[in-house]
C-alpha atoms as a PDB file:
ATOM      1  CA  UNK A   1      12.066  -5.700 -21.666  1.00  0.00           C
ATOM      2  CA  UNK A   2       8.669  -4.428 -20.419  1.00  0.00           C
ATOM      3  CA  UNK A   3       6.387  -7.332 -19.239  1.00  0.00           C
ATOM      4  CA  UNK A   4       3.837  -9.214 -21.078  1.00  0.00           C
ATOM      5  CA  UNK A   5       0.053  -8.597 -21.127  1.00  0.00           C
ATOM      6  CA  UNK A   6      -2.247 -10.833 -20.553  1.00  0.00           C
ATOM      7  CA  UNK A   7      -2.056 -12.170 -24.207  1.00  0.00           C
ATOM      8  CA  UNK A   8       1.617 -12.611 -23.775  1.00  0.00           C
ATOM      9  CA  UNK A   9       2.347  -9.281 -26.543  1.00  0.00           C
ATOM     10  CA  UNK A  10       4.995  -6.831 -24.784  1.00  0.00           C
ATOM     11  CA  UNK A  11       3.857  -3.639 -25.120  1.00  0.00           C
ATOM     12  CA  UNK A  12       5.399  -1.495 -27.431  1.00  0.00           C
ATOM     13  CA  UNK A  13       3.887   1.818 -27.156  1.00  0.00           C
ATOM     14  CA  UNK A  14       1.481   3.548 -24.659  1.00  0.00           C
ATOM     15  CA  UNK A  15      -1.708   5.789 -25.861  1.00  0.00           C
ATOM     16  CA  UNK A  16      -2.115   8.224 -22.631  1.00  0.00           C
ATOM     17  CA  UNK A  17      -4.983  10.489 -22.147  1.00  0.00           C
ATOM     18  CA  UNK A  18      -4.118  14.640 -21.215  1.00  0.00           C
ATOM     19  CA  UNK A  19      -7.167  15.778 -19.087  1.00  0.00           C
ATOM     20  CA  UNK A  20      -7.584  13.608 -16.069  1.00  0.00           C
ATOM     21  CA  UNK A  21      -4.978  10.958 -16.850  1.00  0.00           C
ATOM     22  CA  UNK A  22      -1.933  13.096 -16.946  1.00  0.00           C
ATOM     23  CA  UNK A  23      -3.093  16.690 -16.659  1.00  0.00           C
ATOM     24  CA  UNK A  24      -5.231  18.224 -13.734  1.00  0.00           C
ATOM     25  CA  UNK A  25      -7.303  21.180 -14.670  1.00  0.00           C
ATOM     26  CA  UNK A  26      -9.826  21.605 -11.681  1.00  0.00           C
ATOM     27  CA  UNK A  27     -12.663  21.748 -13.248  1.00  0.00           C
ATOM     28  CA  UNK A  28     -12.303  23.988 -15.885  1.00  0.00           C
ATOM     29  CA  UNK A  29     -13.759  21.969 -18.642  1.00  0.00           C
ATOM     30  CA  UNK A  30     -17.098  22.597 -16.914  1.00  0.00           C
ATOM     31  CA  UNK A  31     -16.393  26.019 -16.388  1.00  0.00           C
ATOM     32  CA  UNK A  32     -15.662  26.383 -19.933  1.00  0.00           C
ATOM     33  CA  UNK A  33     -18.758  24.446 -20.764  1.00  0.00           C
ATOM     34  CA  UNK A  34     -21.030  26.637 -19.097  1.00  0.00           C
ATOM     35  CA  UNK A  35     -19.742  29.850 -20.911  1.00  0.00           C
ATOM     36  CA  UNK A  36     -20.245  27.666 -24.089  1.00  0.00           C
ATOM     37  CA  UNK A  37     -23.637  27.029 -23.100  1.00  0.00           C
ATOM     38  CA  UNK A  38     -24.905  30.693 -21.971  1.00  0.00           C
ATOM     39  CA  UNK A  39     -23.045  31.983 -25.253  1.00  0.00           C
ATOM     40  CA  UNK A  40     -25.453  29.725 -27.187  1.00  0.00           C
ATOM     41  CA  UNK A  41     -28.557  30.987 -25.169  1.00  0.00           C
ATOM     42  CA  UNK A  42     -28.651  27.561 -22.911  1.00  0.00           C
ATOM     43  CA  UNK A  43     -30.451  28.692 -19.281  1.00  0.00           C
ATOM     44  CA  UNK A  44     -28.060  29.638 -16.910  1.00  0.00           C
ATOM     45  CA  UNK A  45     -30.186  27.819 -14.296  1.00  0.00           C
ATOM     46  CA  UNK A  46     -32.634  25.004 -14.637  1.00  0.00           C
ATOM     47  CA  UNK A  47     -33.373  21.399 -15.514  1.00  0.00           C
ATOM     48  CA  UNK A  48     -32.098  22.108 -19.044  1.00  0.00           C
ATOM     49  CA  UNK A  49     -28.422  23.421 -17.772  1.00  0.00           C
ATOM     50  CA  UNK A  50     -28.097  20.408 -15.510  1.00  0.00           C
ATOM     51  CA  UNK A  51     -28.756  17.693 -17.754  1.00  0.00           C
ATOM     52  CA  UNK A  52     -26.246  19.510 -20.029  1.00  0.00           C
ATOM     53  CA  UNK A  53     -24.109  19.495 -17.399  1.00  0.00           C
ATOM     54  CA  UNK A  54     -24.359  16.217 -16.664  1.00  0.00           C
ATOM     55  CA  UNK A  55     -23.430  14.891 -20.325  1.00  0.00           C
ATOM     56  CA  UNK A  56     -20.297  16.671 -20.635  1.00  0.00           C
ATOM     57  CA  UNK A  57     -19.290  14.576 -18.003  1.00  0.00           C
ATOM     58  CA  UNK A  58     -20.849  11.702 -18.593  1.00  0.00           C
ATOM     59  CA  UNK A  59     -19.235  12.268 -22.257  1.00  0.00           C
ATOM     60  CA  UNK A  60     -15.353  13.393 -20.653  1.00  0.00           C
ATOM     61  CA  UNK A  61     -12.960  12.105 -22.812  1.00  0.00           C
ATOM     62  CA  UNK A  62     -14.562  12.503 -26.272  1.00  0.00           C
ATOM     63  CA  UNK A  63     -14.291  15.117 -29.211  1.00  0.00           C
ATOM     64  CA  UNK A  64     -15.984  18.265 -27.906  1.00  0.00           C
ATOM     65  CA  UNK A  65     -17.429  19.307 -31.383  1.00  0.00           C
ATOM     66  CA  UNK A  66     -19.115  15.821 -31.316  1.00  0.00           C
ATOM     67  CA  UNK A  67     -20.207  16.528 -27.864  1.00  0.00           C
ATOM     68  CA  UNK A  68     -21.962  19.803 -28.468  1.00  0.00           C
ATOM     69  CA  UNK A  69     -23.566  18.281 -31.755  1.00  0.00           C
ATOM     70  CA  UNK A  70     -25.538  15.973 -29.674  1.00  0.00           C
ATOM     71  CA  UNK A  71     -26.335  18.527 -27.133  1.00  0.00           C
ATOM     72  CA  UNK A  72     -27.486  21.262 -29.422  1.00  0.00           C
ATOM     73  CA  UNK A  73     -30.026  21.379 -32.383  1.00  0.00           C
ATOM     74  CA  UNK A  74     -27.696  22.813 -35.271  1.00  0.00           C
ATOM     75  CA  UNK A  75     -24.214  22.525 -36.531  1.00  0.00           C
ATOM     76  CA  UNK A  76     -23.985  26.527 -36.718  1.00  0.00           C
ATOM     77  CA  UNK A  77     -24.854  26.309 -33.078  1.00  0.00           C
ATOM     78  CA  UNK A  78     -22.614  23.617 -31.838  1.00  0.00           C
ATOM     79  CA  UNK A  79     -19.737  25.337 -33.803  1.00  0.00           C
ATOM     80  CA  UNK A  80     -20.384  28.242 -32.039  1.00  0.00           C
ATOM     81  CA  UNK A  81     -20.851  26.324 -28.704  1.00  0.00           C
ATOM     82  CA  UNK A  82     -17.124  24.593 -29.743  1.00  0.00           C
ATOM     83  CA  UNK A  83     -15.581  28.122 -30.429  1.00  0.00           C
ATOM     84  CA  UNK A  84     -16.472  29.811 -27.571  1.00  0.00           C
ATOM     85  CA  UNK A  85     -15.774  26.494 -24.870  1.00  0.00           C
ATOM     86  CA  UNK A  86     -12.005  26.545 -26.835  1.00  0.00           C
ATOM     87  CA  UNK A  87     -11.868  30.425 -25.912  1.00  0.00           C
ATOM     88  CA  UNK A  88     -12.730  30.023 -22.682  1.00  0.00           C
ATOM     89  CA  UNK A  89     -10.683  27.170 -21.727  1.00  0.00           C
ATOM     90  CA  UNK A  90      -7.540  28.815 -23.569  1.00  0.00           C
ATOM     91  CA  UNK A  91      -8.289  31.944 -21.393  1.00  0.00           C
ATOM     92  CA  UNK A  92      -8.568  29.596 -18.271  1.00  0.00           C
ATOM     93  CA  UNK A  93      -5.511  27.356 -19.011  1.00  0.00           C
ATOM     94  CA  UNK A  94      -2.137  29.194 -17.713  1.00  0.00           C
ATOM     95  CA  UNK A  95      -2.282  28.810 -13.796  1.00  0.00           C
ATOM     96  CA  UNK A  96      -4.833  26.325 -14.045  1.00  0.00           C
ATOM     97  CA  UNK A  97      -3.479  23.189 -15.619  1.00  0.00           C
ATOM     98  CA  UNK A  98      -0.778  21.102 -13.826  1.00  0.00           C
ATOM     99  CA  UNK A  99       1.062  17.473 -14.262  1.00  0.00           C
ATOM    100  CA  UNK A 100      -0.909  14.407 -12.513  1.00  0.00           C
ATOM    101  CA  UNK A 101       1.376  13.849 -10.089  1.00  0.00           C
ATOM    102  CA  UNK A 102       4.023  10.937 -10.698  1.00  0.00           C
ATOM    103  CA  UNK A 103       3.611  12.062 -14.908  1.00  0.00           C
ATOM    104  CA  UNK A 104       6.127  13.603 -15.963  1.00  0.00           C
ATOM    105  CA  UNK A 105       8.759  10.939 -14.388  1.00  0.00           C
ATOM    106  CA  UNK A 106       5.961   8.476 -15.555  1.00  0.00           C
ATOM    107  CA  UNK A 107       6.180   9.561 -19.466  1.00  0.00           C
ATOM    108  CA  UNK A 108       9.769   9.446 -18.980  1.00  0.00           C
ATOM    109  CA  UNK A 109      10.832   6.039 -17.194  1.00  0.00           C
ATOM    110  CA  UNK A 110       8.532   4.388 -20.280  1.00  0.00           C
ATOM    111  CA  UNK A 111      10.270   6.232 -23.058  1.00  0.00           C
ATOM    112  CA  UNK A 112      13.848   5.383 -21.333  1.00  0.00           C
ATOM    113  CA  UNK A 113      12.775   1.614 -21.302  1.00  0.00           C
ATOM    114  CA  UNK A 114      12.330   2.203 -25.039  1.00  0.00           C
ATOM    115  CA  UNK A 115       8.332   2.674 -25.024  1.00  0.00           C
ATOM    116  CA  UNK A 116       6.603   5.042 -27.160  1.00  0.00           C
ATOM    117  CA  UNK A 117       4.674   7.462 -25.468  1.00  0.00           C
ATOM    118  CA  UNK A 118       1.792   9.250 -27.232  1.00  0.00           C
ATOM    119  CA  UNK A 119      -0.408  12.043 -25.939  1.00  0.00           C
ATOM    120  CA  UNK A 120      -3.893  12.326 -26.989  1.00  0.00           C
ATOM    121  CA  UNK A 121      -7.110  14.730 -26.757  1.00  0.00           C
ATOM    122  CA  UNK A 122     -10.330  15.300 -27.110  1.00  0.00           C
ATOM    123  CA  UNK A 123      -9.797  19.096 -27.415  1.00  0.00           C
ATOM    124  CA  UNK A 124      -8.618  20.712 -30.635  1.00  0.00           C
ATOM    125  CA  UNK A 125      -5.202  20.641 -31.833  1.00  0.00           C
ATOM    126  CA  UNK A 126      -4.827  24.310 -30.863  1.00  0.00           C
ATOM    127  CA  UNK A 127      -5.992  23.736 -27.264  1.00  0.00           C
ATOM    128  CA  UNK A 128      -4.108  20.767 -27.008  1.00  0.00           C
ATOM    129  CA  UNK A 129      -0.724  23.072 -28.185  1.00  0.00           C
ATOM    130  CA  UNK A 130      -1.979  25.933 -25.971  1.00  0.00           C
ATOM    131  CA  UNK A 131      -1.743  23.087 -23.018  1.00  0.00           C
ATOM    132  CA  UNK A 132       1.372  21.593 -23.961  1.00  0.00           C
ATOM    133  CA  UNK A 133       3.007  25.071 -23.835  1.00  0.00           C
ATOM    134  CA  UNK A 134       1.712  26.108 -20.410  1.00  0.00           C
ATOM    135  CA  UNK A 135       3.337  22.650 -19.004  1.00  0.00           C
ATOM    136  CA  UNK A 136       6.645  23.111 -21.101  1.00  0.00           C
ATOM    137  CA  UNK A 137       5.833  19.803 -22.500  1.00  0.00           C
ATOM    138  CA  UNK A 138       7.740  19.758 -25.549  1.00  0.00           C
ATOM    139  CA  UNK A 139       9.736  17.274 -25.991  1.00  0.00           C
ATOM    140  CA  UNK A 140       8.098  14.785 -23.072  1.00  0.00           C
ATOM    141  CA  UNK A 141       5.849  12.417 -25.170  1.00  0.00           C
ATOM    142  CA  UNK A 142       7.323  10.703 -28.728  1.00  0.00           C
ATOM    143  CA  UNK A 143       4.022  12.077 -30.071  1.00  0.00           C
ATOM    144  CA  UNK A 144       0.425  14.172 -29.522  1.00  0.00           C
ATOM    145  CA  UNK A 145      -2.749  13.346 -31.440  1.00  0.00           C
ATOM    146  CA  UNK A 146      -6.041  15.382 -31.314  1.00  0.00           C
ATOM    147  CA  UNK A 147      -9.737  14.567 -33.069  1.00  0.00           C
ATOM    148  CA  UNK A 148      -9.280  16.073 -36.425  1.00  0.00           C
ATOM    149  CA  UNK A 149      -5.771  15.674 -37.980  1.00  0.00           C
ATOM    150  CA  UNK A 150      -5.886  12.108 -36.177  1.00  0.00           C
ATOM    151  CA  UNK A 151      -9.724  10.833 -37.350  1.00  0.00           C
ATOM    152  CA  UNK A 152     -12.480  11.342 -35.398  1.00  0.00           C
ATOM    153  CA  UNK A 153     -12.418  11.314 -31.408  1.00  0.00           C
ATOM    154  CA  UNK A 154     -13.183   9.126 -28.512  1.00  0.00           C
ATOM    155  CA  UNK A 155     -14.881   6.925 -28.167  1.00  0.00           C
ATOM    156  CA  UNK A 156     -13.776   5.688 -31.936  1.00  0.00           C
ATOM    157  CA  UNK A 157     -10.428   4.261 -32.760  1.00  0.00           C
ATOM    158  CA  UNK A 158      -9.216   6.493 -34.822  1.00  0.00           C
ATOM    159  CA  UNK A 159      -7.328   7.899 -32.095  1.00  0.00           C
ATOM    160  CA  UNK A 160      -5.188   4.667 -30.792  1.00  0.00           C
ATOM    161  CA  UNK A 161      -4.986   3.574 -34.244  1.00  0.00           C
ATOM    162  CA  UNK A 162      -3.011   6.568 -35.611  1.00  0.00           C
ATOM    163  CA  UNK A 163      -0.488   6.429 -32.574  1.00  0.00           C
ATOM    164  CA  UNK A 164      -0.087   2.801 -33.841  1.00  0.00           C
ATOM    165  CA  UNK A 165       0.419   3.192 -37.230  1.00  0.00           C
ATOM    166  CA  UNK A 166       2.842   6.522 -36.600  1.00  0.00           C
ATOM    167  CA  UNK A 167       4.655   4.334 -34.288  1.00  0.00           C
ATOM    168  CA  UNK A 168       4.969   1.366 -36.524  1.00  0.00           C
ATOM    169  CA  UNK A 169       4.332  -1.400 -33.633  1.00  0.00           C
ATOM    170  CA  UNK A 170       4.849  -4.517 -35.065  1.00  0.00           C
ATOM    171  CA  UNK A 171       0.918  -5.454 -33.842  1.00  0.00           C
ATOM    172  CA  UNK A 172      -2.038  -3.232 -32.337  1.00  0.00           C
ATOM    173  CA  UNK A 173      -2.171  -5.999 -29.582  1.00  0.00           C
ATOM    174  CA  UNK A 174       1.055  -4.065 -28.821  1.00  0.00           C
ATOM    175  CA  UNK A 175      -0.454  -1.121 -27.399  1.00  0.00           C
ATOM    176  CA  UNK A 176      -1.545   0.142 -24.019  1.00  0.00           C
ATOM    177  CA  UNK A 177      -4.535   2.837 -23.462  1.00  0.00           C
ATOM    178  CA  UNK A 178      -4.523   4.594 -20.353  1.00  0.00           C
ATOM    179  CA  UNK A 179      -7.172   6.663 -19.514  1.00  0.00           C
ATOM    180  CA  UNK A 180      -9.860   8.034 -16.955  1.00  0.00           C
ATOM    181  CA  UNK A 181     -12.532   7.967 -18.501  1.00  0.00           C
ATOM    182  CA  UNK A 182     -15.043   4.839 -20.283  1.00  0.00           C
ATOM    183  CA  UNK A 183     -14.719   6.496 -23.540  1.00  0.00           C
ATOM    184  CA  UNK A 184     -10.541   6.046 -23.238  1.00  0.00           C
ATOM    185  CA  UNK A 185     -11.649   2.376 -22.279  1.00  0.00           C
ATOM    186  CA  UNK A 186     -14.068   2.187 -25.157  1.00  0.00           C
ATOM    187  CA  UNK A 187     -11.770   3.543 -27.846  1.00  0.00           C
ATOM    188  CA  UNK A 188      -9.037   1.246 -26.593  1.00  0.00           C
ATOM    189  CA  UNK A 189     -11.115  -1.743 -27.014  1.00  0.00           C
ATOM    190  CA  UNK A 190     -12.083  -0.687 -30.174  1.00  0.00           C
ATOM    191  CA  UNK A 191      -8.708  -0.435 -31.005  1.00  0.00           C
ATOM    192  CA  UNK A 192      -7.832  -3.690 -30.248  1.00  0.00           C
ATOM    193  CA  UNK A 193      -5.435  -2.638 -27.654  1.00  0.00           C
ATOM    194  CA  UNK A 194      -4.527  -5.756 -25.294  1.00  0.00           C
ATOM    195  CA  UNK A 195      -3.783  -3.463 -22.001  1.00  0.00           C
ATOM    196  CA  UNK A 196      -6.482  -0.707 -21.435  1.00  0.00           C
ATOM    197  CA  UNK A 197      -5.441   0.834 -18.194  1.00  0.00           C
ATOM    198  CA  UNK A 198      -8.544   2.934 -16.050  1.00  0.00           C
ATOM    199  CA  UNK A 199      -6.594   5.707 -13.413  1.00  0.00           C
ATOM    200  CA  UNK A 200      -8.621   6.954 -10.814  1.00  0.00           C
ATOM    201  CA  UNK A 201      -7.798  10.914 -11.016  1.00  0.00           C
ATOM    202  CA  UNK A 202     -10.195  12.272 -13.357  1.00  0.00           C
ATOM    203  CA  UNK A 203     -13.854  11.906 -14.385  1.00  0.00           C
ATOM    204  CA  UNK A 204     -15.081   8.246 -14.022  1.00  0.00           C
ATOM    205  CA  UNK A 205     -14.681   5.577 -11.155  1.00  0.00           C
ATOM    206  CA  UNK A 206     -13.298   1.735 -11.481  1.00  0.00           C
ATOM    207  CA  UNK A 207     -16.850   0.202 -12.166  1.00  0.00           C
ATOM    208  CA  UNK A 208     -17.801   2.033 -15.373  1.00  0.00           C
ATOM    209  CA  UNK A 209     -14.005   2.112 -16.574  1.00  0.00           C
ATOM    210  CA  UNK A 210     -14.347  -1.999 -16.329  1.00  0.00           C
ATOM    211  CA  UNK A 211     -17.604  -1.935 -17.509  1.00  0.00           C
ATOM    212  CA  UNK A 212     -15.968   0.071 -20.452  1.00  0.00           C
ATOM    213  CA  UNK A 213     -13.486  -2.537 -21.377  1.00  0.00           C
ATOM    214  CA  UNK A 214     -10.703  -1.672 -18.594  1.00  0.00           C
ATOM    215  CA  UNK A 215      -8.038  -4.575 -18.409  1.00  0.00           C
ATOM    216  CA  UNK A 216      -6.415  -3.082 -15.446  1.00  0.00           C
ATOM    217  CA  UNK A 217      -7.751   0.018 -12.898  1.00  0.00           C
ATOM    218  CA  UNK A 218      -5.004   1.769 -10.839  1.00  0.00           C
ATOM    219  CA  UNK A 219      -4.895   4.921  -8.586  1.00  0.00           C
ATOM    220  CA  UNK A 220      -2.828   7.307 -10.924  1.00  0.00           C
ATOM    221  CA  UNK A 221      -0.490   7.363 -13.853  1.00  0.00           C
ATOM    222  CA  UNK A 222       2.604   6.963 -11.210  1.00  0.00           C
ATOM    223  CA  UNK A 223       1.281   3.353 -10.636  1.00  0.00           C
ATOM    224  CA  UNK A 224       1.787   2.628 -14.857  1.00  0.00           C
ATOM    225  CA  UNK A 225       5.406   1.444 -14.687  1.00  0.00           C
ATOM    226  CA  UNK A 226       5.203  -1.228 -12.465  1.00  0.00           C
ATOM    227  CA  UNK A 227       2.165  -2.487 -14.456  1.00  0.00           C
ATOM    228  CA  UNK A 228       4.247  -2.243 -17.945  1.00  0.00           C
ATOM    229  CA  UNK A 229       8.244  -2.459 -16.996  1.00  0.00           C
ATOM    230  CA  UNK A 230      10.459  -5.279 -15.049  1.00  0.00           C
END
């Protein structure tokens, strides 16, 4: 049986984050950002392109339509913004994605201690499939959810809760989040989510995951088992 959280409810299913948490891509969500950008007539150089910059990461984690909405002036133009980042990361993803090391075997000692595993995104569902194929992922996680077909993205709920309900846990206190970024933290919380687990290989360090709603901060995903299992 895994262990108990804090509030004494064994875990029953964990919510894991792609980009950062369980999937390296070396920076190409910001290289994919700034094609975005210069495709929607943003300054290559300049105050303008760094503060943009700088809120995609400060924003790492969430829906990237909902991203470019509040970086943009116009739906038409954020659309386009969202088309053209999904392009270029697709174009950029074979080669440049790889498992966080410790994953894989991660994903799998859960599931064989009878855990569900879900997978979630803030990409589209396309990108998300166009990842999952480069890693020959099929088959890993019980389930993958992106913003869209699963509610709206991080930092909201919707997310978490769908794993939940898909998985039937007998209560959401049953669920860990595990993330790297404040907005996996956030959505956890909002979840209601008793274990909300910070790793240290993506976007955001162990003071603004806690300051997120972070139960727990460890190094990487390969540190997750002896936090959840005997």
């Amino acid at each position: 049986m895994p262990n108990s959280t804090a509030s004494h409810t064994a875990v029953e299913l964990v919510v894991m984050d792609m980009a950062g948490t369980t999937v390296t891509d070396d920076g190409l969500v910001i290289a994919a950002f700034d094609t975005a950008a210069t495709t929607v007539g943003l300054a290559e150089t300049g105050t303008e392109r760094d503060e943009a910059r700088r809120y995609v990461l400060d924003t790492m984690g969430q829906s990237k339509i909902e991203v470019f909405r509040a970086l943009f002036e116009s739906e038409d133009r954020a659309q386009q913004a969202n088309r053209a980042f999904e392009a270029a990361y697709g174009a950029l993803i074979d080669g440049g994605v790889a498992p966080v090391p410790g994953a894989v075997d991660t994903v799998t000692r859960l599931r064989g201690a009878g855990l569900k595993v879900v997978l979630t995104t803030g990409f589209s569902p396309a990108t998300q499939q166009r990842v999952i194929e480069s890693l020959g992922w099929h088959g890993l996680a019980d389930a993958w959810l992106a913003p869209g077909a699963a509610g709206r993205g991080r930092p909201h709920p919707d997310l978490v809760l769908t794993a939940a309900l898909r998985s039937e846990v007998s209560d959401v206190a049953a669920v860990a989040v595990v993330g790297d970024t404040a907005s996996d933290m956030l959505s956890g919380l909002r979840a209601g989510a008793s274990l909300r687990a910070g790793v240290l290989t993506g976007a955001h360090r162990a003071p603004a995951l806690r300051e997120a709603g972070a139960t727990h901060v460890i190094d990487s995903v390969a540190d997750l088992p002896a936090l959840l299992l005997p």
